[in-house]
N, C-alpha and C. Protein backbone atom coordinates (compact mmCIF):
# COMPACT_ATOMS: atom_id res chain seq x y z
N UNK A 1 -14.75 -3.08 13.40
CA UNK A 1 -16.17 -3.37 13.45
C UNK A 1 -16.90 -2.30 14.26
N UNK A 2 -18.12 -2.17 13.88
CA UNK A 2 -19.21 -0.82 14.64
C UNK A 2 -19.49 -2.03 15.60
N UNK A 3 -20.49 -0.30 16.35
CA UNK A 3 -21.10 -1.43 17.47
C UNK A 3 -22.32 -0.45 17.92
N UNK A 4 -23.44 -0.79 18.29
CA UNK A 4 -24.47 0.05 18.52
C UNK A 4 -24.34 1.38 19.13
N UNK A 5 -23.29 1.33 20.18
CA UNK A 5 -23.23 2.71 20.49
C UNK A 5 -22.42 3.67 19.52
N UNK A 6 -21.94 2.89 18.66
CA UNK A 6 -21.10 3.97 17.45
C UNK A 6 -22.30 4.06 16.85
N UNK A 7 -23.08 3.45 16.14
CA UNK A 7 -23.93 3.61 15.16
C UNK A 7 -25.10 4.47 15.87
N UNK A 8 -25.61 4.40 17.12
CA UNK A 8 -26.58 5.32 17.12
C UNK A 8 -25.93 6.64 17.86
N UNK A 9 -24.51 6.79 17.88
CA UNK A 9 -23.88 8.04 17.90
C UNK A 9 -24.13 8.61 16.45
N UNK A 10 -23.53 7.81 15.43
CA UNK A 10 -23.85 8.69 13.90
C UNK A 10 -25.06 8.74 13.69
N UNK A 11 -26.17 8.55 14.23
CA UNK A 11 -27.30 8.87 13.85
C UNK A 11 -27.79 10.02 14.33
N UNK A 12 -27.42 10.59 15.98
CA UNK A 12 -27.91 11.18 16.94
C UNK A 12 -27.06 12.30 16.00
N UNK A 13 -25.75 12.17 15.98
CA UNK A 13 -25.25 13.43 15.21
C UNK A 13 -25.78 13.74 13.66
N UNK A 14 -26.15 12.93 13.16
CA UNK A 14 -26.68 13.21 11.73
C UNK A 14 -27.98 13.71 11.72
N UNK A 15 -28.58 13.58 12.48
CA UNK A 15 -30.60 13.78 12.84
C UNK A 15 -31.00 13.98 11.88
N UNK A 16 -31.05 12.86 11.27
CA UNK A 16 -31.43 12.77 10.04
C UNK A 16 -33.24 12.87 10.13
N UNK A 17 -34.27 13.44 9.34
CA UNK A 17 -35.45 12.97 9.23
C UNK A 17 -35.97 12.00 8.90
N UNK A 18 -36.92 10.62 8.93
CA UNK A 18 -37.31 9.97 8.72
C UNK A 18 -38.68 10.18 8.25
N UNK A 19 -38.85 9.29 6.98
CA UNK A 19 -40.46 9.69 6.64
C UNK A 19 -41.48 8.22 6.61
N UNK A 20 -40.39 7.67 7.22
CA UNK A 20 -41.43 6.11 7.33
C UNK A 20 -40.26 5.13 8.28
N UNK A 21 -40.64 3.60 8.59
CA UNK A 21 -39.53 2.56 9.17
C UNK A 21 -38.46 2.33 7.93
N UNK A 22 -38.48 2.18 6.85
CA UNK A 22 -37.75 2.20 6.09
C UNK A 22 -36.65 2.91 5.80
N UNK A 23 -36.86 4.11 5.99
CA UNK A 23 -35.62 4.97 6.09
C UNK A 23 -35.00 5.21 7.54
N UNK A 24 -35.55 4.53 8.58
CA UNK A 24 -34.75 4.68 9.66
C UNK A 24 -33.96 3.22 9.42
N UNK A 25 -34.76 2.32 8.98
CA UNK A 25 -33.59 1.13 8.80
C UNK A 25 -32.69 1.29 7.98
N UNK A 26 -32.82 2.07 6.71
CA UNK A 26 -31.42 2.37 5.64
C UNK A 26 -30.82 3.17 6.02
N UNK A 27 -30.68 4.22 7.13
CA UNK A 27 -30.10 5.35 7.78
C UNK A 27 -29.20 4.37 8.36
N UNK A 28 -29.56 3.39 9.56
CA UNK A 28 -28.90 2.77 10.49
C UNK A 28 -27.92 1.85 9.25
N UNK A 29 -28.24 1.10 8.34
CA UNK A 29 -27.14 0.69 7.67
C UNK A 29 -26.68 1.35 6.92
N UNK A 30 -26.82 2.89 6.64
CA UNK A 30 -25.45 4.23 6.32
C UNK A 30 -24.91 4.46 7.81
N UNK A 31 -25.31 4.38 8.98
CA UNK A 31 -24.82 4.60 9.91
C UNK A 31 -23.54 3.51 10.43
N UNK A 32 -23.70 2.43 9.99
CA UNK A 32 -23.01 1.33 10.36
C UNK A 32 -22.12 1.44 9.37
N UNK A 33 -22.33 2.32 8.20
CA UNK A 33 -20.90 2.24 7.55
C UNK A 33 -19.86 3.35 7.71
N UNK A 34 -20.44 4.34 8.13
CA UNK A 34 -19.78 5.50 8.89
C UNK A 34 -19.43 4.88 9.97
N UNK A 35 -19.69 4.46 10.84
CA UNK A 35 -19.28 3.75 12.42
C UNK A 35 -17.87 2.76 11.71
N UNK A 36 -17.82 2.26 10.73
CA UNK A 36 -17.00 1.38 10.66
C UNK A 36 -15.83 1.56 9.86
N UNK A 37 -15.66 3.61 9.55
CA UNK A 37 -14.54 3.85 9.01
C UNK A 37 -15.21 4.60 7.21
N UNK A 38 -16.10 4.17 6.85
CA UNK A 38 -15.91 4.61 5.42
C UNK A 38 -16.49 6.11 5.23
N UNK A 39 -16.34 6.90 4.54
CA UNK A 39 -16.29 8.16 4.09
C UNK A 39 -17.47 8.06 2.97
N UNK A 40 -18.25 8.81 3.24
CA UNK A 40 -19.56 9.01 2.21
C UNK A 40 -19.44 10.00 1.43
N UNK A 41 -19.36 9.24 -0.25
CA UNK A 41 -19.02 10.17 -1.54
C UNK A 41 -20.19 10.53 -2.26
N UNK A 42 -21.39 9.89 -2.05
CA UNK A 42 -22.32 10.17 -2.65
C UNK A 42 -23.46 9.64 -2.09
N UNK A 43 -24.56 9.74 -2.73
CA UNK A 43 -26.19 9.26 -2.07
C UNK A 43 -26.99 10.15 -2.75
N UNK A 44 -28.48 8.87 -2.52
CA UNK A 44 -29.60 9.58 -3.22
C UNK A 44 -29.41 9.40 -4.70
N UNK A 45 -29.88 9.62 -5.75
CA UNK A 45 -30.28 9.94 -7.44
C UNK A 45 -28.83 9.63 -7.51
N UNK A 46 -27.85 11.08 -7.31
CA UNK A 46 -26.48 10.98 -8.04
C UNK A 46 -25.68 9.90 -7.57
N UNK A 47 -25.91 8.73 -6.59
CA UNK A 47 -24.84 7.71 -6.41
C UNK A 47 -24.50 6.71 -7.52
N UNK A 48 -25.88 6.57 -8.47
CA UNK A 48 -25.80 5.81 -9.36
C UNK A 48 -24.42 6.37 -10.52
N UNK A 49 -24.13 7.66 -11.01
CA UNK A 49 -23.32 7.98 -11.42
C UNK A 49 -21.79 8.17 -10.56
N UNK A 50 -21.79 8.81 -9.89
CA UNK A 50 -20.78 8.60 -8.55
C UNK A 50 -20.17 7.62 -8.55
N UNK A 51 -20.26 6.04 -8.56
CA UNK A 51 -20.00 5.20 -8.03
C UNK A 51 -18.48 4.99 -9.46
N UNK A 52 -19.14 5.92 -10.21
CA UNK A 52 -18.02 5.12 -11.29
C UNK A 52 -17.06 6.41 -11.74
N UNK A 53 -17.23 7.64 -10.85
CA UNK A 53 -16.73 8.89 -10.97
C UNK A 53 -15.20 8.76 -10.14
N UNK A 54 -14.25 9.18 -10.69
CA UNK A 54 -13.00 9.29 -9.60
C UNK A 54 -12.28 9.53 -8.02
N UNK A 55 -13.69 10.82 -8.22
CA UNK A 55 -14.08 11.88 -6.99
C UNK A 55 -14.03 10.67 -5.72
N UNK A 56 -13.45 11.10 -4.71
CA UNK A 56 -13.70 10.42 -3.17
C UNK A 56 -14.07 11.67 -2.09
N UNK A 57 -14.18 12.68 -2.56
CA UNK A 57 -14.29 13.59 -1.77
C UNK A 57 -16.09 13.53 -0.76
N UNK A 58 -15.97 13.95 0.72
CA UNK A 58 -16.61 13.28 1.00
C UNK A 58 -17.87 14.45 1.33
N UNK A 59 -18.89 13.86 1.14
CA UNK A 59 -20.63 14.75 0.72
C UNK A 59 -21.60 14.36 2.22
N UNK A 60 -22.52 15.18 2.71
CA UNK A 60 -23.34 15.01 3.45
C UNK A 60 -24.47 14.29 3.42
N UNK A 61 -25.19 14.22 3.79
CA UNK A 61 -26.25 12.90 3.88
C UNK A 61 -28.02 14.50 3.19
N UNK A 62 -27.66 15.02 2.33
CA UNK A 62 -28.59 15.68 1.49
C UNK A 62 -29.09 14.63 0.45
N UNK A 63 -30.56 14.73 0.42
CA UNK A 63 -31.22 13.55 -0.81
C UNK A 63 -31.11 12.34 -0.68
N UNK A 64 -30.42 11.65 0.81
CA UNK A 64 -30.31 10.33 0.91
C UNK A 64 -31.61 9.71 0.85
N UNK A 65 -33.06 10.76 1.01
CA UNK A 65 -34.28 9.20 1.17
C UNK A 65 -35.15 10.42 0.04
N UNK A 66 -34.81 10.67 -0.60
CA UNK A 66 -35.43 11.73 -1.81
C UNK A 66 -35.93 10.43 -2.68
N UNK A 67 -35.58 9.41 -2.89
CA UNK A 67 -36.86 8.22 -3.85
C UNK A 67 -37.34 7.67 -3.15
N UNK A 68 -38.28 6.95 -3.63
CA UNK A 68 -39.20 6.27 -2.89
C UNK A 68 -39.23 5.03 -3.47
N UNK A 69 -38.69 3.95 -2.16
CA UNK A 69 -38.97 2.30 -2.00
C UNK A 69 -36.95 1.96 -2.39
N UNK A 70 -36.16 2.88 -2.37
CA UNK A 70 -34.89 2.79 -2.57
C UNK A 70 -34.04 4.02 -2.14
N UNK A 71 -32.72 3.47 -1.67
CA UNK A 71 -31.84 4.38 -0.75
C UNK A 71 -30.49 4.38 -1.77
N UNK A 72 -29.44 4.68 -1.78
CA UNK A 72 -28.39 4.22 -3.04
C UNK A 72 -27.01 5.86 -2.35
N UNK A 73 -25.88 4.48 -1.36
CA UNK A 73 -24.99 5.55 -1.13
C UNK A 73 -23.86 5.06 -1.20
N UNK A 74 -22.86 5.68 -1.79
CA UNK A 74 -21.34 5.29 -2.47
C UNK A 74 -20.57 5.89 -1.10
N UNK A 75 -19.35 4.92 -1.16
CA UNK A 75 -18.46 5.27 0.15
C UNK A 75 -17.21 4.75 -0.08
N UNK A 76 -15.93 5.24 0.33
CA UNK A 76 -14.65 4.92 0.09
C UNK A 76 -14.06 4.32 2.04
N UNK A 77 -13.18 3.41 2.00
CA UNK A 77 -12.77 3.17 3.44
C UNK A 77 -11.48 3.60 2.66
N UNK A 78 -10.79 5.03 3.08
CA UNK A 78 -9.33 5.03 3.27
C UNK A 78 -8.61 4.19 3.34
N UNK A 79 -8.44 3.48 4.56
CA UNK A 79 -7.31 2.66 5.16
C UNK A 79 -7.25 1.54 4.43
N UNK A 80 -8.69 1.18 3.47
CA UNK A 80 -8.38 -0.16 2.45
C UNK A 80 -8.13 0.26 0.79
N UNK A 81 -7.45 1.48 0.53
CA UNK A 81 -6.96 1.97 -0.67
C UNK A 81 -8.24 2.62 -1.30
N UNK A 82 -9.05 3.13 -0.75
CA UNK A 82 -9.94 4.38 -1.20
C UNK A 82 -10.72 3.47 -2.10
N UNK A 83 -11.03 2.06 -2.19
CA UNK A 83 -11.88 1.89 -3.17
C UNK A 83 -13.77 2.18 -3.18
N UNK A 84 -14.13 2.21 -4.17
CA UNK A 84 -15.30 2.67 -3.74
C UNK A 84 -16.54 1.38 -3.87
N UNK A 85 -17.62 1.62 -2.59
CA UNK A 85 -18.46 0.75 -2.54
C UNK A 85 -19.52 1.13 -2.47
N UNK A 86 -20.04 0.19 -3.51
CA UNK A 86 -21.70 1.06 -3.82
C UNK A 86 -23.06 0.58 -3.11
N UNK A 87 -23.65 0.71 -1.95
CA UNK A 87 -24.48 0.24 -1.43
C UNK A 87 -26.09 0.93 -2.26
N UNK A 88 -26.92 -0.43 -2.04
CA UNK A 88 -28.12 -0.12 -2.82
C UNK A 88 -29.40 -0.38 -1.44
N UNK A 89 -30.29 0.36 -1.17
CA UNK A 89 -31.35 -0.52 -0.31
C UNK A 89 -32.70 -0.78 -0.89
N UNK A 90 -33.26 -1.72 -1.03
CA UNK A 90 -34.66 -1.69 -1.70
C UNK A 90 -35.36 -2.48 -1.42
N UNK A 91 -36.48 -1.47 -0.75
CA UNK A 91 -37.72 -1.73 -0.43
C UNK A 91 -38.40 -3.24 -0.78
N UNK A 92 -39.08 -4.14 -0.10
CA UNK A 92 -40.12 -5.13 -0.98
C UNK A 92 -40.91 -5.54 0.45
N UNK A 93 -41.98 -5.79 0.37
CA UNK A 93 -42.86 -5.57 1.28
C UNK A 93 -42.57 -5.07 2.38
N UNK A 94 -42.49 -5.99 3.48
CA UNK A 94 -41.60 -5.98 4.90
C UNK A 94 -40.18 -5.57 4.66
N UNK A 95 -39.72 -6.12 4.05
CA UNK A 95 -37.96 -6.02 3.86
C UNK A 95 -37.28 -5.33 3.46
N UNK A 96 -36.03 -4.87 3.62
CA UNK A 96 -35.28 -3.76 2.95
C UNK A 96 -33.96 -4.64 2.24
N UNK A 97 -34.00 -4.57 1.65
CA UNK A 97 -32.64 -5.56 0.89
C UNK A 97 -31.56 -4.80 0.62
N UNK A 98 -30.82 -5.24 1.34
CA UNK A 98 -29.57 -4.48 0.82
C UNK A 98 -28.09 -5.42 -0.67
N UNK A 99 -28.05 -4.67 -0.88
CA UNK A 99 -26.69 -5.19 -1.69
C UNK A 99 -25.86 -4.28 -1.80
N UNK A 100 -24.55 -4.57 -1.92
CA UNK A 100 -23.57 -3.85 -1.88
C UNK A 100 -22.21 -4.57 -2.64
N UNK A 101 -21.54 -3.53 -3.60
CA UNK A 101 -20.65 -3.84 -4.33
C UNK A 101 -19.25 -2.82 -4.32
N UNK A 102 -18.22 -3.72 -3.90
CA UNK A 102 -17.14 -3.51 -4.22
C UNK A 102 -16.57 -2.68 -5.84
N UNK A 103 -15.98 -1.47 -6.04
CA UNK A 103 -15.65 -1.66 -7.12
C UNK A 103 -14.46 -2.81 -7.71
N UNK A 104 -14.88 -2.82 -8.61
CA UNK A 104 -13.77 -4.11 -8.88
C UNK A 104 -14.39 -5.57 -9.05
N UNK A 105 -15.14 -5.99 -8.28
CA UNK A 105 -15.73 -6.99 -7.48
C UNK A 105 -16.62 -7.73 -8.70
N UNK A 106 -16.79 -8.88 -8.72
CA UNK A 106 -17.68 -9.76 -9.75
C UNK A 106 -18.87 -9.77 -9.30
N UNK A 107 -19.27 -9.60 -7.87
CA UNK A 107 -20.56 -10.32 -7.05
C UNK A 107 -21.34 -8.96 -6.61
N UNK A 108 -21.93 -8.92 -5.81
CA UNK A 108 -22.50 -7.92 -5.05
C UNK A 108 -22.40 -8.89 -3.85
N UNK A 109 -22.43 -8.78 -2.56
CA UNK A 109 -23.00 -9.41 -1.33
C UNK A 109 -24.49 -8.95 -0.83
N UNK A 110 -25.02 -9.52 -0.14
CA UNK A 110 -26.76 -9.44 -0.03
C UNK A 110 -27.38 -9.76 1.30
N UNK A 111 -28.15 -8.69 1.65
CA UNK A 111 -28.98 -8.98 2.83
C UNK A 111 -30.06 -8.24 2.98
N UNK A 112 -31.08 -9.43 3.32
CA UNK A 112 -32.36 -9.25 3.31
C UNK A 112 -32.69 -8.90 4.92
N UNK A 113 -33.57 -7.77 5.29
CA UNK A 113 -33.57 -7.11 6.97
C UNK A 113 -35.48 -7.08 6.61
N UNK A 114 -35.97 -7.86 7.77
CA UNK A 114 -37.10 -7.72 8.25
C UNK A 114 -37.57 -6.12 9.04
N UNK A 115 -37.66 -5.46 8.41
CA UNK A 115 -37.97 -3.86 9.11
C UNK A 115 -38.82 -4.22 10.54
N UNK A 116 -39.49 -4.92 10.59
CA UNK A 116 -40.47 -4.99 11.92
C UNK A 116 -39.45 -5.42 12.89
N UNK A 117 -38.79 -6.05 12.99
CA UNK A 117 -37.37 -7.01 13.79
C UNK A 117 -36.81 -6.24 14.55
N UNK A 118 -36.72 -4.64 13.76
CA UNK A 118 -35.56 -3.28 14.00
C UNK A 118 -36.09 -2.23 14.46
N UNK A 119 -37.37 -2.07 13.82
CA UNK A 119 -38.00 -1.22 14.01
C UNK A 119 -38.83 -0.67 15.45
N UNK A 120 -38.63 0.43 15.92
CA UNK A 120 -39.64 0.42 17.20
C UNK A 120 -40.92 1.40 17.15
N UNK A 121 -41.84 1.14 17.35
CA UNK A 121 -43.01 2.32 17.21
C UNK A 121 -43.01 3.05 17.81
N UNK A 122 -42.54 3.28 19.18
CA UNK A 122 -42.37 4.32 19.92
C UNK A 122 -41.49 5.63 20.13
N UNK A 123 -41.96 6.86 20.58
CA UNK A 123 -40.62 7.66 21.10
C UNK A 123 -40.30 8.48 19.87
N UNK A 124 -40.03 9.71 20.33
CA UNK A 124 -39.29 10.67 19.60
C UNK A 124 -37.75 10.85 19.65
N UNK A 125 -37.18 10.18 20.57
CA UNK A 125 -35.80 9.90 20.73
C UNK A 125 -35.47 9.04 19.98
N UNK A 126 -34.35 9.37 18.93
CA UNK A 126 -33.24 8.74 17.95
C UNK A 126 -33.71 6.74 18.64
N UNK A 127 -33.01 6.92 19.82
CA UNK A 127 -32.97 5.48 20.42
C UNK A 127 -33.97 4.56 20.88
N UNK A 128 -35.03 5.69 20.95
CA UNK A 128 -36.14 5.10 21.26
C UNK A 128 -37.26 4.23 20.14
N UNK A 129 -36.72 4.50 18.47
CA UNK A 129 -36.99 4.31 17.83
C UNK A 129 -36.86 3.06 16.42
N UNK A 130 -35.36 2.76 17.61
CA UNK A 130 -34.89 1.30 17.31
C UNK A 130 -35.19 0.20 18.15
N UNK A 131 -34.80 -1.27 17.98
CA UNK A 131 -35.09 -1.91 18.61
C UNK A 131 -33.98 -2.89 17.80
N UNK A 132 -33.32 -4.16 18.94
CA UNK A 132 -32.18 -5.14 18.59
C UNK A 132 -31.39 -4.58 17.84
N UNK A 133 -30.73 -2.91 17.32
CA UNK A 133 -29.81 -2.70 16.78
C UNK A 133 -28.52 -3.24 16.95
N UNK A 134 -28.31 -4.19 18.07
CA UNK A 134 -26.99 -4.41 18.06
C UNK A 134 -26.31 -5.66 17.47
N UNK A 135 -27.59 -6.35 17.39
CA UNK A 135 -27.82 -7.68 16.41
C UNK A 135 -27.70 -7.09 14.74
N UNK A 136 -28.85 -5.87 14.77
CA UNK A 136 -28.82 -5.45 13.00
C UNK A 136 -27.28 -4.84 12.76
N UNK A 137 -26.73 -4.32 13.94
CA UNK A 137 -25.38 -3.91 13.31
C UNK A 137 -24.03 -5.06 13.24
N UNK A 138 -24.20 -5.92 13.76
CA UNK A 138 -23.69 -6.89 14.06
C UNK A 138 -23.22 -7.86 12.40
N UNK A 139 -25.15 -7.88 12.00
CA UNK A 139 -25.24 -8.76 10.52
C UNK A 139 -24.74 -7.99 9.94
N UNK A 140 -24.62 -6.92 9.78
CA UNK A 140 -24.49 -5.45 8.63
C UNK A 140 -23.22 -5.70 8.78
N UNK A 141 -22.19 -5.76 9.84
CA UNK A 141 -21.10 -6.09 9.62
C UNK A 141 -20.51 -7.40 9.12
N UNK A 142 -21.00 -8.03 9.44
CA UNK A 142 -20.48 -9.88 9.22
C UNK A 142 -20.76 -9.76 7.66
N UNK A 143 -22.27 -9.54 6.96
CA UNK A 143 -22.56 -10.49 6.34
C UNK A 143 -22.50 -9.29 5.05
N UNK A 144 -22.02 -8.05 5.40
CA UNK A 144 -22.14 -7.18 4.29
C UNK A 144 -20.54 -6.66 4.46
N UNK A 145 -19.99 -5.80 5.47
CA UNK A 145 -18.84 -4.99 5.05
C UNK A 145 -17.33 -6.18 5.40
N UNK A 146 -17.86 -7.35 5.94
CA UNK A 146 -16.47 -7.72 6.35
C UNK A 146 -16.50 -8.67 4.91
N UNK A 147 -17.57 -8.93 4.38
CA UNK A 147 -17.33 -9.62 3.21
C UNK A 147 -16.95 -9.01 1.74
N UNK A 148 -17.23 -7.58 1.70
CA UNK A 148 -16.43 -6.96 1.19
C UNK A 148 -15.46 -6.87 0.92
N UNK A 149 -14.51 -6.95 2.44
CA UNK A 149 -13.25 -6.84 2.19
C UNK A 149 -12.61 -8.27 2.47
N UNK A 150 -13.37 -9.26 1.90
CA UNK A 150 -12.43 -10.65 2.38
C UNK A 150 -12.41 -10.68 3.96
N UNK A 151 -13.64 -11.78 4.57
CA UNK A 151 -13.56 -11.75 6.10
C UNK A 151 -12.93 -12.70 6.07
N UNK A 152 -12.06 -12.73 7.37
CA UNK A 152 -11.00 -14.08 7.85
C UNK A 152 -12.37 -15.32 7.89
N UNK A 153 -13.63 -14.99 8.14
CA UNK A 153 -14.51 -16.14 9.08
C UNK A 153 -15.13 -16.40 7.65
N UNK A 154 -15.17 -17.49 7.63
CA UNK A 154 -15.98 -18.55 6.07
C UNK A 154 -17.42 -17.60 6.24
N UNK A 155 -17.78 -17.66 5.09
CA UNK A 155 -19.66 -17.10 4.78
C UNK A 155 -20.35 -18.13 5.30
N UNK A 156 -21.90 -18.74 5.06
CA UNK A 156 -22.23 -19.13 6.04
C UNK A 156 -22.13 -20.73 4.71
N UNK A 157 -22.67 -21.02 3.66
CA UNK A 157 -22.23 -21.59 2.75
C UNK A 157 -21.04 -22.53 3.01
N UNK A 158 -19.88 -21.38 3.53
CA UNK A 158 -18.40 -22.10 3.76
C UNK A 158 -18.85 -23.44 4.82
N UNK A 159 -19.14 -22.83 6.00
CA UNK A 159 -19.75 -23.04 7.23
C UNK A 159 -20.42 -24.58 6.89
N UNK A 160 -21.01 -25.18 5.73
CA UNK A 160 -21.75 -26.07 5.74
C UNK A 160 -23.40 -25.97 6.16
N UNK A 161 -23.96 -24.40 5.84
CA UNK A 161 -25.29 -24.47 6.33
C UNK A 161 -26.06 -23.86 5.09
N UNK A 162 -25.75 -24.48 3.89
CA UNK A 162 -26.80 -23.92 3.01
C UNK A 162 -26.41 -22.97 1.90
N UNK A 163 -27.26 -23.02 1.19
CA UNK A 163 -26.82 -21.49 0.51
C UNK A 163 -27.83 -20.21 1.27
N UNK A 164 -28.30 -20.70 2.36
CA UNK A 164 -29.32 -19.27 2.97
C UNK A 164 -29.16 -19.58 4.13
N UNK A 165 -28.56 -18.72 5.13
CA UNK A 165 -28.82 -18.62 6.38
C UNK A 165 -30.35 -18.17 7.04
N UNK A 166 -30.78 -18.49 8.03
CA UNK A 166 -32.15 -18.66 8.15
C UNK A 166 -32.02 -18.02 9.87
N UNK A 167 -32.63 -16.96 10.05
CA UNK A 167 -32.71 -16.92 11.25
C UNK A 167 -34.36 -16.38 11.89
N UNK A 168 -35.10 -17.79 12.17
CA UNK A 168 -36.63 -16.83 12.65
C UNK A 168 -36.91 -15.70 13.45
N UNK A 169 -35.49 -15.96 14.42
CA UNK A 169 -35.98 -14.82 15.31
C UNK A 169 -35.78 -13.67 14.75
N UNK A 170 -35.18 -12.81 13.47
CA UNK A 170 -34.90 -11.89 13.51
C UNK A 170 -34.85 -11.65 12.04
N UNK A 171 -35.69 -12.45 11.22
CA UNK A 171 -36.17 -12.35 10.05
C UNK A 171 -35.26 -12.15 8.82
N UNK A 172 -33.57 -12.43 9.03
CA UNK A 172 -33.38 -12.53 8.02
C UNK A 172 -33.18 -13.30 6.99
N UNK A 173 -32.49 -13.31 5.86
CA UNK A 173 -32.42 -14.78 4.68
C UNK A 173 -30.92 -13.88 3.72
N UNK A 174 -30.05 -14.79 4.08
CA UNK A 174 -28.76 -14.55 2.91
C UNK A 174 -28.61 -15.05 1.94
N UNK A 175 -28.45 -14.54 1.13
CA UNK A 175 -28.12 -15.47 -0.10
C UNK A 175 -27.00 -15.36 -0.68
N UNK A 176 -26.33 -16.43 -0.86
CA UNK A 176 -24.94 -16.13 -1.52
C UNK A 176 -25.16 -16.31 -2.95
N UNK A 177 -24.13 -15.87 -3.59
CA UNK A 177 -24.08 -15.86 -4.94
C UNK A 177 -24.15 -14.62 -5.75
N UNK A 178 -25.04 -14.55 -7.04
CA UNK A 178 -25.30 -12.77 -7.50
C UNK A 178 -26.42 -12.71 -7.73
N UNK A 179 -26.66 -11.72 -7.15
CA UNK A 179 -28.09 -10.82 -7.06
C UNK A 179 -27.79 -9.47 -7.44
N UNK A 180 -28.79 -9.36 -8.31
CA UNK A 180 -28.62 -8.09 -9.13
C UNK A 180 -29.22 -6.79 -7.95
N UNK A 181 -28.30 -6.13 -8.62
CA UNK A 181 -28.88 -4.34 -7.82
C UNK A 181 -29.82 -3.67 -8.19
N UNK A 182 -30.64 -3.36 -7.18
CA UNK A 182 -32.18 -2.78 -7.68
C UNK A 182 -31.28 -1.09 -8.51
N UNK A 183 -32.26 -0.73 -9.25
CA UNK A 183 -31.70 0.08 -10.00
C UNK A 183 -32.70 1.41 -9.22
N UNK A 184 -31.92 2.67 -9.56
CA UNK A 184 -32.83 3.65 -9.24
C UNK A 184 -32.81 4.81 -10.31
C-alpha cells in the first residue's frame, strides 16, 4: 500500500505541470499507482490502444493531461504477473471519476473524488497544493487497486452498508457493480 509521503515523493519527482485542479487530482491517482508498485505503459490518446497491446515496457508521463475533461493511463504491477490495468479519469462537474480495469476482469471498479475535498488553492509547492491526501490515497488504495487484485477486506456492499458508500466529509460515493468507462 502507498502512503502520502510516497505519493507526493512521485509527484515532486515527476513535476509534472498542471493546467487546472483536475489534473493535479488525476496526477495524484497516477501517483498512487506508481507509489504502490505498478509500472506505467502508456497514457494520454495512445492508452486506449495500449491497453490491449502486448508491450509492458515502461513510458514517461508525456501527453498524460493532453485531452480535456479525461486522463486514460495503462500500467502493469510485475510482482502480480505483469497484467495490465487500464485506468480511466473523467471529469463531471466537481468530480473526477475514476474507473479502472483489470485485464481479464468482467467489472471495472469505481470511484467518484470530490476535487474541492483534495484540492488546495494555495502555494507553488507540489505540497502546498494538496490538501487530505492521505485520506485520497488511502480510498485510491482500498477502493480501487486492492480491489483489483482481490482485497482480503469485503467491499463495502460485503460489509452490509449498501450498494454506495457515503462519506460527507470528503465527498465521495462508490458504486459497486459495472460502470462503463468514459471513452476518449
Amino acid at each position: 500500500m502507498s502512503n502520502d509521503k510516497s505519493v507526493m515523493a512521485v509527484i515532486r519527482a515527476a513535476r509534472p505541470t498542471f493546467r487546472n485542479d483536475f489534473d493535479k487530482l488525476a496526477f495524484a491517482v497516477h501517483a498512487t499507482f506508481l507509489a504502490s508498485g505498478h509500472v506505467l505503459t502508456a497514457t494520454g490518446p495512445s492508452a486506449d490502444t495500449d491497453f490491449t497491446s502486448p508491450s509492458t515496457d515502461e513510458v514517461g508521463i508525456d501527453h498524460w493531461n493532453e485531452l480535456d475533461d479525461n486522463y486514460a493511463f495503462v500500467y502493469v504491477k510485475p510482482e502480480k504477473g505483469s497484467k495490465k490495468v487500464l485506468v480511466k479519469c473523467l471529469v463531471m462537474n466537481n468530480k473526477l471519476l475514476v474507473d479502472a480495469l483489470a485485464d481479464g476482469a468482467s467489472e471495472p471498479v469505481h470511484l467518484e473524488i470530490n476535487v474541492a475535498d483534495f484540492v488546495a488553492k494555495n502555494g507553488s509547492n507540489y505540497s502546498d497544493q494538496f490538501q487530505n491526501l492521505e485520506k485520497l490515497v488511502t480510498d485510491v488504495d482500498k477502493e480501487i487497486i486492492l480491489q483489483l487484485y482481490g482485497s482480503s477486506k469485503p467491499a463495502s456492499s460485503e460489509r452490509g452498508e449498501g450498494s454506495r458508500l457515503n462519506n460527507p466529509d470528503f465527498g465521495y460515493f462508490v458504486h459497486q457493480g459495472p460502470q462503463p468507462l468514459p471513452t476518449g
